[in-house]
C-alpha atoms as a PDB file:
ATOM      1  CA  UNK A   1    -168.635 219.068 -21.351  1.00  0.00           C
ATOM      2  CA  UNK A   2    -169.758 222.842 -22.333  1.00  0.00           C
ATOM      3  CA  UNK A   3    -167.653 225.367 -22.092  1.00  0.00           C
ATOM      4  CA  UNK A   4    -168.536 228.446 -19.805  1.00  0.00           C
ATOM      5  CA  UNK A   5    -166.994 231.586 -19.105  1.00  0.00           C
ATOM      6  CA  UNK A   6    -164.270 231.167 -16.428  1.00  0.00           C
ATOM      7  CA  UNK A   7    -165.782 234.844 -14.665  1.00  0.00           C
ATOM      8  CA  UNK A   8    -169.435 232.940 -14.467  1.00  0.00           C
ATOM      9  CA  UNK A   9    -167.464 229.851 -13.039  1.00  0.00           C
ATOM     10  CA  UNK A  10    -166.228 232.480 -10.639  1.00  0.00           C
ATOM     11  CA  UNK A  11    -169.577 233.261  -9.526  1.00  0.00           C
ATOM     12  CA  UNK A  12    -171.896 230.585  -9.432  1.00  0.00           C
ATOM     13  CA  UNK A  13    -168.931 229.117  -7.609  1.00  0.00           C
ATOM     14  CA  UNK A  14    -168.693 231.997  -4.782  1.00  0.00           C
ATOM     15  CA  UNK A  15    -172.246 232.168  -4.813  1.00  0.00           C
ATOM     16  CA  UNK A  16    -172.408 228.134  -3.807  1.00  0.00           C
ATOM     17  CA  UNK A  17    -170.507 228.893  -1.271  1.00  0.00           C
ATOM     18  CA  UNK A  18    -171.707 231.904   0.461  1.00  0.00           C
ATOM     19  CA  UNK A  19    -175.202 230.649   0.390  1.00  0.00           C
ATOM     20  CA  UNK A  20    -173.953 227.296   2.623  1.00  0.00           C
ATOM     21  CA  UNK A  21    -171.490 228.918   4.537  1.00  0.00           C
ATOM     22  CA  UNK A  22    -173.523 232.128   5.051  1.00  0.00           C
ATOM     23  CA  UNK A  23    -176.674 229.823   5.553  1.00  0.00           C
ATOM     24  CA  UNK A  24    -174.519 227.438   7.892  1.00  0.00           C
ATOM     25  CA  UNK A  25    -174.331 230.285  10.235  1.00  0.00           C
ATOM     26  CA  UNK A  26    -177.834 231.679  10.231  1.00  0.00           C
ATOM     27  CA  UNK A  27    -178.928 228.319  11.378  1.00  0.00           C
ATOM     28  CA  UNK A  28    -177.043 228.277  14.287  1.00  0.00           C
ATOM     29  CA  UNK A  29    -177.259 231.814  15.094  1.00  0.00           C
ATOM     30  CA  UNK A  30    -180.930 232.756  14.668  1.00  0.00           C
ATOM     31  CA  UNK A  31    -183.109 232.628  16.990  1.00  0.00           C
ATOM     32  CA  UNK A  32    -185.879 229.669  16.487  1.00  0.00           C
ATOM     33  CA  UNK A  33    -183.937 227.963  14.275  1.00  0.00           C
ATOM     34  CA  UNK A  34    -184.329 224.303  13.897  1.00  0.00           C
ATOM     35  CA  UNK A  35    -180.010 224.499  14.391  1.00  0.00           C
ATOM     36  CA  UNK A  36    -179.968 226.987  16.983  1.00  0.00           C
ATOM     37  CA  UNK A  37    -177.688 226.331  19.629  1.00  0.00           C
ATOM     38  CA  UNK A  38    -175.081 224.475  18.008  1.00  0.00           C
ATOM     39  CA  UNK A  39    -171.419 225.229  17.647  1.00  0.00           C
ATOM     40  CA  UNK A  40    -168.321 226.591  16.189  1.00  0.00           C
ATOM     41  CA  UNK A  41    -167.674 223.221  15.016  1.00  0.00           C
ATOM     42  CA  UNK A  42    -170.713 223.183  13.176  1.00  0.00           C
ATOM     43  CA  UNK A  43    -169.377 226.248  11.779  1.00  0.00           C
ATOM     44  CA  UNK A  44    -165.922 225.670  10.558  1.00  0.00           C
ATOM     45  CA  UNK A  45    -167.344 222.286   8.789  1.00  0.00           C
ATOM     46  CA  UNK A  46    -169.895 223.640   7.360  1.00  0.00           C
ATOM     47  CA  UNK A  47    -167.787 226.493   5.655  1.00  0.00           C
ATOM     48  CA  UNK A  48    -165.714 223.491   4.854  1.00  0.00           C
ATOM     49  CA  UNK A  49    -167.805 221.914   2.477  1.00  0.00           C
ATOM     50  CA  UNK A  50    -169.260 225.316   1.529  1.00  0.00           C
ATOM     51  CA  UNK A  51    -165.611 225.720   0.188  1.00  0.00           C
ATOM     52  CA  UNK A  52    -165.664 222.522  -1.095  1.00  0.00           C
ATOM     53  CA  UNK A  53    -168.352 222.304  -3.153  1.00  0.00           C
ATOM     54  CA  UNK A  54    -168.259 225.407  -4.453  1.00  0.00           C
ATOM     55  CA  UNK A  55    -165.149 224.701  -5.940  1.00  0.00           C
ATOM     56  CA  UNK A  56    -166.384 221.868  -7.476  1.00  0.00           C
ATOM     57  CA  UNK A  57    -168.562 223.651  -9.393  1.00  0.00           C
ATOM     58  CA  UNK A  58    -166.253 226.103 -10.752  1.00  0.00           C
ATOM     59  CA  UNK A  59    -162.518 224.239 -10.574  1.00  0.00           C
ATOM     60  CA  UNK A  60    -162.539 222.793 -14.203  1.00  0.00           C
ATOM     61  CA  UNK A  61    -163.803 226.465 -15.715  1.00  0.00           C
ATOM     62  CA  UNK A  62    -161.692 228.954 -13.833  1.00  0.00           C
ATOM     63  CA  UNK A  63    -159.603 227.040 -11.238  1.00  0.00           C
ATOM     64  CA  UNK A  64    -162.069 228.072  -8.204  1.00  0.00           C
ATOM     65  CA  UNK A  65    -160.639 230.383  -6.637  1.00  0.00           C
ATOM     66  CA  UNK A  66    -163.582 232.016  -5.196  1.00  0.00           C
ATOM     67  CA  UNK A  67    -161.474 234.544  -3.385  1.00  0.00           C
ATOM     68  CA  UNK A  68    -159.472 237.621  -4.789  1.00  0.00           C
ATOM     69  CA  UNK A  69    -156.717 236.888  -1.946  1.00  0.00           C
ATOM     70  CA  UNK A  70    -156.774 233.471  -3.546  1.00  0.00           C
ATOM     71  CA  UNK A  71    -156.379 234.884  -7.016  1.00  0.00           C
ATOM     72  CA  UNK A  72    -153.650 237.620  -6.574  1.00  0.00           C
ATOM     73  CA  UNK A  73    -151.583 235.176  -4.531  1.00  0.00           C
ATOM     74  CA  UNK A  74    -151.932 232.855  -7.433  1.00  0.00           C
ATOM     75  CA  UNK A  75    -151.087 235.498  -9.875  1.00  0.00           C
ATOM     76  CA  UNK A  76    -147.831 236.750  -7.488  1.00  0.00           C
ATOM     77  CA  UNK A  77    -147.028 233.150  -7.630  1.00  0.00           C
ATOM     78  CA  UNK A  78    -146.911 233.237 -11.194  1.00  0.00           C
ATOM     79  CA  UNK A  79    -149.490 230.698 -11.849  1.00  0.00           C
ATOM     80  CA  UNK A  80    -152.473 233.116 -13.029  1.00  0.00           C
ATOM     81  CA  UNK A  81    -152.393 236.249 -15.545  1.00  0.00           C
ATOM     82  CA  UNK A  82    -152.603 239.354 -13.442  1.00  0.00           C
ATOM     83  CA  UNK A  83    -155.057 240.774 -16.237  1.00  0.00           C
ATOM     84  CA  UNK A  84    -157.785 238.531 -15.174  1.00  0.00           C
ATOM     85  CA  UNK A  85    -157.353 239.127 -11.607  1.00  0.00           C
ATOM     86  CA  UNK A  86    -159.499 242.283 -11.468  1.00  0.00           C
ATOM     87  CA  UNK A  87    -162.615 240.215 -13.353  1.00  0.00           C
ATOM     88  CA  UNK A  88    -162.470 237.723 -10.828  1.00  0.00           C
ATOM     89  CA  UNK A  89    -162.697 239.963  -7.846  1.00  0.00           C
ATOM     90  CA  UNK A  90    -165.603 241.843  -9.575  1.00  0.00           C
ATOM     91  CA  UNK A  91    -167.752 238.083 -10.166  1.00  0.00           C
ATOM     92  CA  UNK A  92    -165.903 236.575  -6.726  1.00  0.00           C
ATOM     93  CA  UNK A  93    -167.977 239.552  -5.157  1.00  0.00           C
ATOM     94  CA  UNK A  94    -171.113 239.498  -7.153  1.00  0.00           C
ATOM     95  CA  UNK A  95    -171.363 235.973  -6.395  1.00  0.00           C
ATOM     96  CA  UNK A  96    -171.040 236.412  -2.390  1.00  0.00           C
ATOM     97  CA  UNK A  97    -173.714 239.391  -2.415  1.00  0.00           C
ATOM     98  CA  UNK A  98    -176.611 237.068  -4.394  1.00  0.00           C
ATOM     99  CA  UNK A  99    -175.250 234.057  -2.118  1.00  0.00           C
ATOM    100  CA  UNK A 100    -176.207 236.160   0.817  1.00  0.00           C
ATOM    101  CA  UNK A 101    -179.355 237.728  -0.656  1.00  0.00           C
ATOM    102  CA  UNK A 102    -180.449 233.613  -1.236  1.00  0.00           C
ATOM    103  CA  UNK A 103    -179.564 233.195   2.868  1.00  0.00           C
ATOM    104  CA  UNK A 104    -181.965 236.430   3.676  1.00  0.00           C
ATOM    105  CA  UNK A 105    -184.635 234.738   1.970  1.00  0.00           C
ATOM    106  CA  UNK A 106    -184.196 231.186   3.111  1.00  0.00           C
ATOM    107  CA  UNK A 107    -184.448 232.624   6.761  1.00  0.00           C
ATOM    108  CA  UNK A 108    -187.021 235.569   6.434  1.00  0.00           C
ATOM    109  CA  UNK A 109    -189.169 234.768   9.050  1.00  0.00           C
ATOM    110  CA  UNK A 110    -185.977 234.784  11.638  1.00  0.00           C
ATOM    111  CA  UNK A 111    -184.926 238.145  11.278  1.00  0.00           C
ATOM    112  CA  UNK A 112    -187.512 239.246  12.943  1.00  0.00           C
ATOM    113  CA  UNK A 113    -187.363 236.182  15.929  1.00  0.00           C
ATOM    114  CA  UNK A 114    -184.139 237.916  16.617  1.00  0.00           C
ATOM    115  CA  UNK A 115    -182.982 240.438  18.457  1.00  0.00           C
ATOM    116  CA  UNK A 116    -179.635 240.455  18.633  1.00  0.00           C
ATOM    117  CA  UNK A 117    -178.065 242.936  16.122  1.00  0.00           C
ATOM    118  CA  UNK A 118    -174.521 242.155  16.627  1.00  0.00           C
ATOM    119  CA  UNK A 119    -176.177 238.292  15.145  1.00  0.00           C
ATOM    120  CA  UNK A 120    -177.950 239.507  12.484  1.00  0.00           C
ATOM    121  CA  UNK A 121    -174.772 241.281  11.009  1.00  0.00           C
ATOM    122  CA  UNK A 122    -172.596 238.143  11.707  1.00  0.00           C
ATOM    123  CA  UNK A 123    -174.803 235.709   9.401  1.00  0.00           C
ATOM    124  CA  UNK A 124    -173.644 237.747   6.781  1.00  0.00           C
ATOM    125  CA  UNK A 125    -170.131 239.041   7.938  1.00  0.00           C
ATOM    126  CA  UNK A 126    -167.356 238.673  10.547  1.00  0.00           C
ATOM    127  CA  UNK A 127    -167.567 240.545  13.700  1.00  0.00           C
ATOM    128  CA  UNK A 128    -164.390 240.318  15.819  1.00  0.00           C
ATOM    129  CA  UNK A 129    -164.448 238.230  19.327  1.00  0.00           C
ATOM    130  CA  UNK A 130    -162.296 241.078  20.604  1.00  0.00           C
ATOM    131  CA  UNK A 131    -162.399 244.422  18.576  1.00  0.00           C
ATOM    132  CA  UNK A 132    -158.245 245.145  18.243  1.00  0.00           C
ATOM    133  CA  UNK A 133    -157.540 246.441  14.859  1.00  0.00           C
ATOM    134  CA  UNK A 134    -154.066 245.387  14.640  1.00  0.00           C
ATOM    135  CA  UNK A 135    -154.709 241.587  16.332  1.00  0.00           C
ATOM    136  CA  UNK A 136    -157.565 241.293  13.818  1.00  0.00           C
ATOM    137  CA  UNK A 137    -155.844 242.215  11.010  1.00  0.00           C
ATOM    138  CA  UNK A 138    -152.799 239.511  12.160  1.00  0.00           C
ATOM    139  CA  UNK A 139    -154.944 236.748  12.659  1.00  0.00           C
ATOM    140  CA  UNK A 140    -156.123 237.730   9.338  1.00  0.00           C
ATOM    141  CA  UNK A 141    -152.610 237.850   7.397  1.00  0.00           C
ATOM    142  CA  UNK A 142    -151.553 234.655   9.370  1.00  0.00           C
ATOM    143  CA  UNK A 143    -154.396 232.649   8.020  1.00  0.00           C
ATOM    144  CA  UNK A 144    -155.021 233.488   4.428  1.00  0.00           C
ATOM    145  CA  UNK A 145    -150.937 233.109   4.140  1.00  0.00           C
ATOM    146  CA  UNK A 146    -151.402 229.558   5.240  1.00  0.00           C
ATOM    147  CA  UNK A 147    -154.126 229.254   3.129  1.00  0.00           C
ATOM    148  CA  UNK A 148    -153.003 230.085  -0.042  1.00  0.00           C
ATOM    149  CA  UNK A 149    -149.293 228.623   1.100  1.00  0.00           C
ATOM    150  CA  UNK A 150    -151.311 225.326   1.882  1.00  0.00           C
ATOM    151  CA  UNK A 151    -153.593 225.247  -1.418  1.00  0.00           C
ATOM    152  CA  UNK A 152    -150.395 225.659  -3.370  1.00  0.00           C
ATOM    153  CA  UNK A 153    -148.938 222.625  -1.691  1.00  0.00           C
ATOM    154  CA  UNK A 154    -152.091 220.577  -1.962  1.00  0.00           C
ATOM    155  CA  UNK A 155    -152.089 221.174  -5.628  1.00  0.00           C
ATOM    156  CA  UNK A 156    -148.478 220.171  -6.313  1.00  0.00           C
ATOM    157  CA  UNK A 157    -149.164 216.357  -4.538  1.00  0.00           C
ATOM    158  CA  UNK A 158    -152.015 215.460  -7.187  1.00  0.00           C
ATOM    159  CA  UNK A 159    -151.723 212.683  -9.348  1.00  0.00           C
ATOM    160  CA  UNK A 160    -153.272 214.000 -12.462  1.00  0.00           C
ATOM    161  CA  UNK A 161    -154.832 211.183 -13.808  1.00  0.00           C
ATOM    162  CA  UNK A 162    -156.096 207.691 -12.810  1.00  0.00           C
ATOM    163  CA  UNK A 163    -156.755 205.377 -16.164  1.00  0.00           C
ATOM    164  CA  UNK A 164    -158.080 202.251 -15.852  1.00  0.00           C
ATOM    165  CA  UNK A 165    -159.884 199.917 -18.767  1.00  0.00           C
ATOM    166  CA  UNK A 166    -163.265 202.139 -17.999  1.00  0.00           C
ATOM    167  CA  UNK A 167    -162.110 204.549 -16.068  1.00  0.00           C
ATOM    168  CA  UNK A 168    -160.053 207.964 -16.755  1.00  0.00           C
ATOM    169  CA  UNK A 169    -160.622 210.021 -13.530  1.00  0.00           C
ATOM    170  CA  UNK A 170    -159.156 213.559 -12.445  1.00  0.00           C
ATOM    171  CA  UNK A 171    -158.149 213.544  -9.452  1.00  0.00           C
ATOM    172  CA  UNK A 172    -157.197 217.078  -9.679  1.00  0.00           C
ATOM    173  CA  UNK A 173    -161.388 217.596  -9.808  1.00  0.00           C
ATOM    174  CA  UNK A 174    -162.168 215.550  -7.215  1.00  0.00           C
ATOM    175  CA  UNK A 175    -159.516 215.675  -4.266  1.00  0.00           C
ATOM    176  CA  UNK A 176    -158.284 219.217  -4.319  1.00  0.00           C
ATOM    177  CA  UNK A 177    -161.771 220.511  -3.573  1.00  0.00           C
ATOM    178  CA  UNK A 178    -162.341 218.414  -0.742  1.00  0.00           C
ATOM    179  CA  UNK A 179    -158.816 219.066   0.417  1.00  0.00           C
ATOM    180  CA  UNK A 180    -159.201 222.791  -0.016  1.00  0.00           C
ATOM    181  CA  UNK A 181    -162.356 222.258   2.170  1.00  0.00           C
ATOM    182  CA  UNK A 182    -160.750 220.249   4.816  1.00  0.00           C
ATOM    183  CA  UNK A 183    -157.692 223.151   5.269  1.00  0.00           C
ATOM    184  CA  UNK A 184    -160.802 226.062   5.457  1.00  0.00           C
ATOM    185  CA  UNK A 185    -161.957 224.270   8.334  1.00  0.00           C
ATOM    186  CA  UNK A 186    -158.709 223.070   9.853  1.00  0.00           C
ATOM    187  CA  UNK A 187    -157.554 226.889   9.464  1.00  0.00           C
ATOM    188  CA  UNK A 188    -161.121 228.090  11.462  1.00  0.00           C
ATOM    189  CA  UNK A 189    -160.918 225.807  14.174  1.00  0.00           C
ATOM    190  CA  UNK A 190    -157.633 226.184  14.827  1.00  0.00           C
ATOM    191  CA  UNK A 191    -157.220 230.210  14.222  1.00  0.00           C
ATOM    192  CA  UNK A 192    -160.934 231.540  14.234  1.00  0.00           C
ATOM    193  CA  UNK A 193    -161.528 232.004  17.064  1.00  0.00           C
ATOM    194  CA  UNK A 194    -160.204 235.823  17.236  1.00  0.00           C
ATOM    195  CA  UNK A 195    -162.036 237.259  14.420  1.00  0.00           C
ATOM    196  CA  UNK A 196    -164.346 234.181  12.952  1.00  0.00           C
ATOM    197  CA  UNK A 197    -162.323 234.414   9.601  1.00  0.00           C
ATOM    198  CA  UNK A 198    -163.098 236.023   6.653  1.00  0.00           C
ATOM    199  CA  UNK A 199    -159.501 234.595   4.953  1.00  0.00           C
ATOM    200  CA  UNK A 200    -161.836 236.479   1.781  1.00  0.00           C
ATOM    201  CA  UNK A 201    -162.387 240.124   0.987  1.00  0.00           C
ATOM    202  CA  UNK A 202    -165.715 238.806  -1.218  1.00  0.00           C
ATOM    203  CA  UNK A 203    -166.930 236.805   1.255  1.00  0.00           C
ATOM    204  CA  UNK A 204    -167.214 239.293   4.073  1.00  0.00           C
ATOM    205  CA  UNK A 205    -167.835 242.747   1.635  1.00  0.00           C
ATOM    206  CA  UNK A 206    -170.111 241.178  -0.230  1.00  0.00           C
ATOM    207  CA  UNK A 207    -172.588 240.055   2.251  1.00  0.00           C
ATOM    208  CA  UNK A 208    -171.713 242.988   4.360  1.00  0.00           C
ATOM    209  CA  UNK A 209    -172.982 245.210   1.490  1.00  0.00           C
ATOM    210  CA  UNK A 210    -175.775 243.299   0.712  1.00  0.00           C
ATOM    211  CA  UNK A 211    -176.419 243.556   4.805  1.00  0.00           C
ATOM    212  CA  UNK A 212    -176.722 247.289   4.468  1.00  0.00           C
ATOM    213  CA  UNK A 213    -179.039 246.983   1.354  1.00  0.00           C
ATOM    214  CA  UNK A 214    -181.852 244.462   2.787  1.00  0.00           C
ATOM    215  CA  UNK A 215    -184.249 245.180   4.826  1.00  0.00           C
ATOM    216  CA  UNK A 216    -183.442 243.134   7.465  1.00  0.00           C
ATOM    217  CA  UNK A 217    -185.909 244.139  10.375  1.00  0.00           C
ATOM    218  CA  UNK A 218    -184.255 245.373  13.250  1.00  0.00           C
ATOM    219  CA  UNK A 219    -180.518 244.972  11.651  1.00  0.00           C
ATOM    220  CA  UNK A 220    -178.441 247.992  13.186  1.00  0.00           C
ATOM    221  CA  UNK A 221    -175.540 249.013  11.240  1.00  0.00           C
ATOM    222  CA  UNK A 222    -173.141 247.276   9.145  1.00  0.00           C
ATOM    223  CA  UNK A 223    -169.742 247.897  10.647  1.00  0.00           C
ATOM    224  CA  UNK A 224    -168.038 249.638   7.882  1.00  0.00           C
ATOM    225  CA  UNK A 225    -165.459 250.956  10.429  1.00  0.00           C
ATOM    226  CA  UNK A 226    -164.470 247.681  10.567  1.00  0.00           C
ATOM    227  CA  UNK A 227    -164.513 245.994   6.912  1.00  0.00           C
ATOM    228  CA  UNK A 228    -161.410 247.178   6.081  1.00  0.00           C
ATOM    229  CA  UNK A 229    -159.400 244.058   8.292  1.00  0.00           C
ATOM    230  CA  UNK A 230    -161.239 241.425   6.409  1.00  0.00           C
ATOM    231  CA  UNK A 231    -160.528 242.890   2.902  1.00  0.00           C
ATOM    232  CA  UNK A 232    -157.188 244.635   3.235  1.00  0.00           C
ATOM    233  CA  UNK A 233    -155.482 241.683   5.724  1.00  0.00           C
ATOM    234  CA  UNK A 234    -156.450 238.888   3.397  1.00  0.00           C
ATOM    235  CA  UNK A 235    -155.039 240.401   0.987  1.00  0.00           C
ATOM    236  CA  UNK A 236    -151.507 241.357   1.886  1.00  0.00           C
ATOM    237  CA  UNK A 237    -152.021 237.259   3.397  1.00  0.00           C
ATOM    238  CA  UNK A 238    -152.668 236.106  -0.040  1.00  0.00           C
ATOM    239  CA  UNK A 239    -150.008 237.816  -1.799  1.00  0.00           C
ATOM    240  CA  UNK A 240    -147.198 236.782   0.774  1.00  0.00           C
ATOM    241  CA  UNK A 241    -148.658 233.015   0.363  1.00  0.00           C
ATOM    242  CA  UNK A 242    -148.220 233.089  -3.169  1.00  0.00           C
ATOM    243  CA  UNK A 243    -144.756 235.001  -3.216  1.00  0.00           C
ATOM    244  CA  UNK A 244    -143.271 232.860  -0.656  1.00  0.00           C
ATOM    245  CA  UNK A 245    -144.527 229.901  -1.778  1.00  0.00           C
ATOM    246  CA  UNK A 246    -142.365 230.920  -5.379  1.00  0.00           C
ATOM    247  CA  UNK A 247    -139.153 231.247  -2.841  1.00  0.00           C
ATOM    248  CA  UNK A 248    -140.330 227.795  -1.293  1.00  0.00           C
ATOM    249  CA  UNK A 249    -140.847 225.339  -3.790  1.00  0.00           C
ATOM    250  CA  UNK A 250    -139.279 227.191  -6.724  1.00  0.00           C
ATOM    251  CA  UNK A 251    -136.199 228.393  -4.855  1.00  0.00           C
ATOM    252  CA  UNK A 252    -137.014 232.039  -6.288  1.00  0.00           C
ATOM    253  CA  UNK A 253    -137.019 235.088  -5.495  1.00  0.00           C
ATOM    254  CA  UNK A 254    -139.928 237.598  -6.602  1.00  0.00           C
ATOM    255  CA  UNK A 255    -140.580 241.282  -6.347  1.00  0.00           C
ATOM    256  CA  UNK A 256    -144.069 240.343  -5.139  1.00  0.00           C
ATOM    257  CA  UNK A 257    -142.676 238.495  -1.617  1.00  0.00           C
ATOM    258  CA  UNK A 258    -141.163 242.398  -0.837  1.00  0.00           C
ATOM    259  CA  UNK A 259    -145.026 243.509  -2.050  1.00  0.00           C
ATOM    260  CA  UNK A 260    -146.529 241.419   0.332  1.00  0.00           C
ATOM    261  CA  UNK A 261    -144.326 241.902   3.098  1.00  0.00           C
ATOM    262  CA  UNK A 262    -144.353 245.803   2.913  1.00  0.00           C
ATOM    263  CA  UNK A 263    -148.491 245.972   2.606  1.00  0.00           C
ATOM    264  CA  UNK A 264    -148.907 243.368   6.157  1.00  0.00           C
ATOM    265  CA  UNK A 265    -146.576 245.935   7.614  1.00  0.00           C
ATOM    266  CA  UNK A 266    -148.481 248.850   6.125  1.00  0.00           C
ATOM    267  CA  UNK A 267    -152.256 247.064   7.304  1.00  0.00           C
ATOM    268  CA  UNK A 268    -150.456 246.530  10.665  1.00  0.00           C
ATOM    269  CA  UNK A 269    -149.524 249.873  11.234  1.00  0.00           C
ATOM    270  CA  UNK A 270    -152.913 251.260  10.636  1.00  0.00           C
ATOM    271  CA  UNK A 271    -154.399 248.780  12.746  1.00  0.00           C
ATOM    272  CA  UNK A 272    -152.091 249.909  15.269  1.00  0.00           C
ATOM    273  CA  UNK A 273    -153.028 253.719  14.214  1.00  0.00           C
ATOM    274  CA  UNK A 274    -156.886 252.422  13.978  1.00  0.00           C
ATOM    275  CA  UNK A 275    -156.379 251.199  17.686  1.00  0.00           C
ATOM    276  CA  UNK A 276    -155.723 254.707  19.078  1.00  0.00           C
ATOM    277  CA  UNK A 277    -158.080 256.797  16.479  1.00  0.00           C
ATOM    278  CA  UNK A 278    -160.881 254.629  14.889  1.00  0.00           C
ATOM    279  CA  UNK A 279    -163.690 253.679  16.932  1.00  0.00           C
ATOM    280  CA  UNK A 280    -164.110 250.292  18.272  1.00  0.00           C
ATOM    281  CA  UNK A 281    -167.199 248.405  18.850  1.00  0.00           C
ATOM    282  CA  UNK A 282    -167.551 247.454  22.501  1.00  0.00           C
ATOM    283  CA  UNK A 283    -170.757 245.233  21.836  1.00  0.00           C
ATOM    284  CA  UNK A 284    -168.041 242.749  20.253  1.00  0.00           C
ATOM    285  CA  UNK A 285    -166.078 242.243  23.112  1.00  0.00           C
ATOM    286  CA  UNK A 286    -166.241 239.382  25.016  1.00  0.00           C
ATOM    287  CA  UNK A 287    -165.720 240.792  28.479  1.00  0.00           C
ATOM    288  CA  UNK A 288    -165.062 238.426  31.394  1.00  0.00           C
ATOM    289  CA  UNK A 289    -167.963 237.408  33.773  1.00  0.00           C
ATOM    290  CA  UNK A 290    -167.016 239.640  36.793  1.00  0.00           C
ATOM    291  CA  UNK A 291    -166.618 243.145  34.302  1.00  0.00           C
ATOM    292  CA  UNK A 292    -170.111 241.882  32.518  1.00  0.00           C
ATOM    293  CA  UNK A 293    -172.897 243.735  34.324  1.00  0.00           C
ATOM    294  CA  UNK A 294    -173.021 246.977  35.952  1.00  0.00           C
ATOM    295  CA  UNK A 295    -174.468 244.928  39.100  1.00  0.00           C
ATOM    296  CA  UNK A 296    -171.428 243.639  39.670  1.00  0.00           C
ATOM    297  CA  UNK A 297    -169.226 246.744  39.376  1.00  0.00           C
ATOM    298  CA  UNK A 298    -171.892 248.170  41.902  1.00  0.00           C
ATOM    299  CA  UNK A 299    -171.663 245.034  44.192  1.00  0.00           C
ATOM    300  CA  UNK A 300    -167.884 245.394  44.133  1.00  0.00           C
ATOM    301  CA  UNK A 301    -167.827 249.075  44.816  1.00  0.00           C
ATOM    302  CA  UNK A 302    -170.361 248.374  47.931  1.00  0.00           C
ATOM    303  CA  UNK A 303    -167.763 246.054  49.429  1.00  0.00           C
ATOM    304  CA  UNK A 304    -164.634 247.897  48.712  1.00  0.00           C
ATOM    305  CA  UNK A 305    -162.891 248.771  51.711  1.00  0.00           C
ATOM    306  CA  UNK A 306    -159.691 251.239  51.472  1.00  0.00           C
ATOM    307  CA  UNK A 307    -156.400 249.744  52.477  1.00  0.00           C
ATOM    308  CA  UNK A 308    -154.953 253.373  51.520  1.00  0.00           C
ATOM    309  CA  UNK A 309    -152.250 251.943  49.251  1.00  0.00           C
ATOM    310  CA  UNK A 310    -151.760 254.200  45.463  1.00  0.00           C
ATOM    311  CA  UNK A 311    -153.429 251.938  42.596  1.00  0.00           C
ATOM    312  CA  UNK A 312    -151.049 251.029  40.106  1.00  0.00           C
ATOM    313  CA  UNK A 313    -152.027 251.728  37.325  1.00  0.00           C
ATOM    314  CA  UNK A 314    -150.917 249.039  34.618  1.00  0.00           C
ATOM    315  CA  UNK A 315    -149.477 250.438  31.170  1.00  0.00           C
ATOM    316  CA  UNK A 316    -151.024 249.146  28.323  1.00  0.00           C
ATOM    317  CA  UNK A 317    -149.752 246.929  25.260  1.00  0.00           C
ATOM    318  CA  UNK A 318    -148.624 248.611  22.509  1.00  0.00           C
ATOM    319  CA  UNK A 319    -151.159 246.704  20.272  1.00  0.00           C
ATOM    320  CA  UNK A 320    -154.327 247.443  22.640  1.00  0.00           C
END
């Protein structure tokens, strides 16, 4: 087998995978798709095997990580050199941003079909269900810690090797991606639903970059106010997966578990800060049917009658 660069493994492997999972959504999302229509099942799988089979075309070279919250968790667990962490962010993100550009292209024709900006931008990044800085970047934390927790785990319950007369077979190669593919989509369906899940800063800055670069017809902006969850939160997620996993399984403690810990709080806090000072997109809300349409606020105030009782005025979380 010939030898390649583990940063190239990096990102042929990330590109594999954004241009499924990327290319997953634009068929459901875009309008006169063959796909359109479907579901967030269709979704999660589908970013499943994206996952999947993008890490089997980089595992044996560089471990497929295909994530830099993947890679510094692996490197706070003390299973990766910290010196080639910043190389595989840097091909990790390359990859996504040609992965993308491949899904542009694929769907050129649809761009145009649709109108929908809010769409557009989500074939190539997330966009939050609710926009809430500090839930968004929690749901974040709380899913790439389970994943990298998880991927740890699945990769300590591998037989190595299978030998038989005529056959030697890795199981390490051909399980763990498939696993790793089953807990992205486990992890979506389950958690998702509040932000769609990046779980990646190179999957959603990528794509989001290469989203303000094309010339998407009709694309509206990119939502920069808002890339900073799905980078920073996956992050601090990674780190504490790795670091606690250490503690865990090792029964060790690590400087890095205090690391993590400290940066979730400090991406918390400026959600919370974000909250009151950043803006917030209202187009990604998803408001209930009565508050949808101004014809029903206008229907509602013709019928109001007075009962001449004060409103009460309900305080607000301290999250909202």
């Amino acid at each position: 087998m010939n030898t390649i660069s583990p940063y190239l493994a990096e990102f042929l492997g990330t590109m594999i995978m954004v241009t499924i999972g990327c290319g997953v959504i634009a068929t459901v999302e875009l309008r006169r798709s063959k796909g359109h229509g479907d579901n967030f099942f269709t979704i999660a799988f589908g970013w499943g095997f994206a996952v999947t089979f993008g890490v089997y075309a980089s595992h044996a070279y560089s471990g497929g990580h295909l994530n830099p919250a993947v890679s510094i968790g692996l490197a706070a667990y003390g299973e990766f050199d910290w010196a080639m962490v910043p190389g595989y962010i840097l091909a990790q993100i390359a990859g996504a941003m040609v992965g993308a550009g491949f899904v542009f292209f694929n769907y050129l024709p649809h761009w145009k079909a649709t109108a929908d900006r809010k769409i557009k931008l989500g074939v190539f990044a997330t966009v939050p269900a609710i926009h809430n800085y500090f839930t968004n970047a929690l749901s974040e934390i709380i899913g790439t810690f389970l994943l990298v927790f998880s991927a740890l785990y699945v990769g300590v319950n591998f037989t190595p090797v299978l030998e038989g007369s005529a056959l030697a077979l890795n199981l390490n190669h051909v399980l763990k991606p498939l696993a790793f593919g089953f807990l992205v989509t486990v992890l979506v369906i389950g958690l998702g639903g509040q932000t769609g899940f990046a779980l990646n800063p190179a999957r959603d800055f990528g794509p989001r970059l290469m989203h303000a670069l094309l010339p998407i017809h009709g694309k509206g902006s990119s939502r920069w106010y808002y890339a900073w969850v799905p980078v920073c939160a996956p992050i601090a997620g990674g780190m504490m997966g790795g670091s606690f996993f250490k503690l865990y399984y090792d029964g060790q403690f690590s400087i890095f578990q205090v690391v993590g810990v400290v940066l979730a709080l400090a991406v918390l806090g400026f959600g919370l800060w974000a909250n009151k000072h950043m803006y917030r997109s209202k187009s990604a809300e998803v408001l209930p049917q009565s508050e949808d349409t101004e014809a029903t606020a206008a229907s509602a105030a013709a019928t109001y009658v007075p009962t001449g009782k004060i409103p009460v005025v309900q305080k607000r979380a301290f999250w909202e």
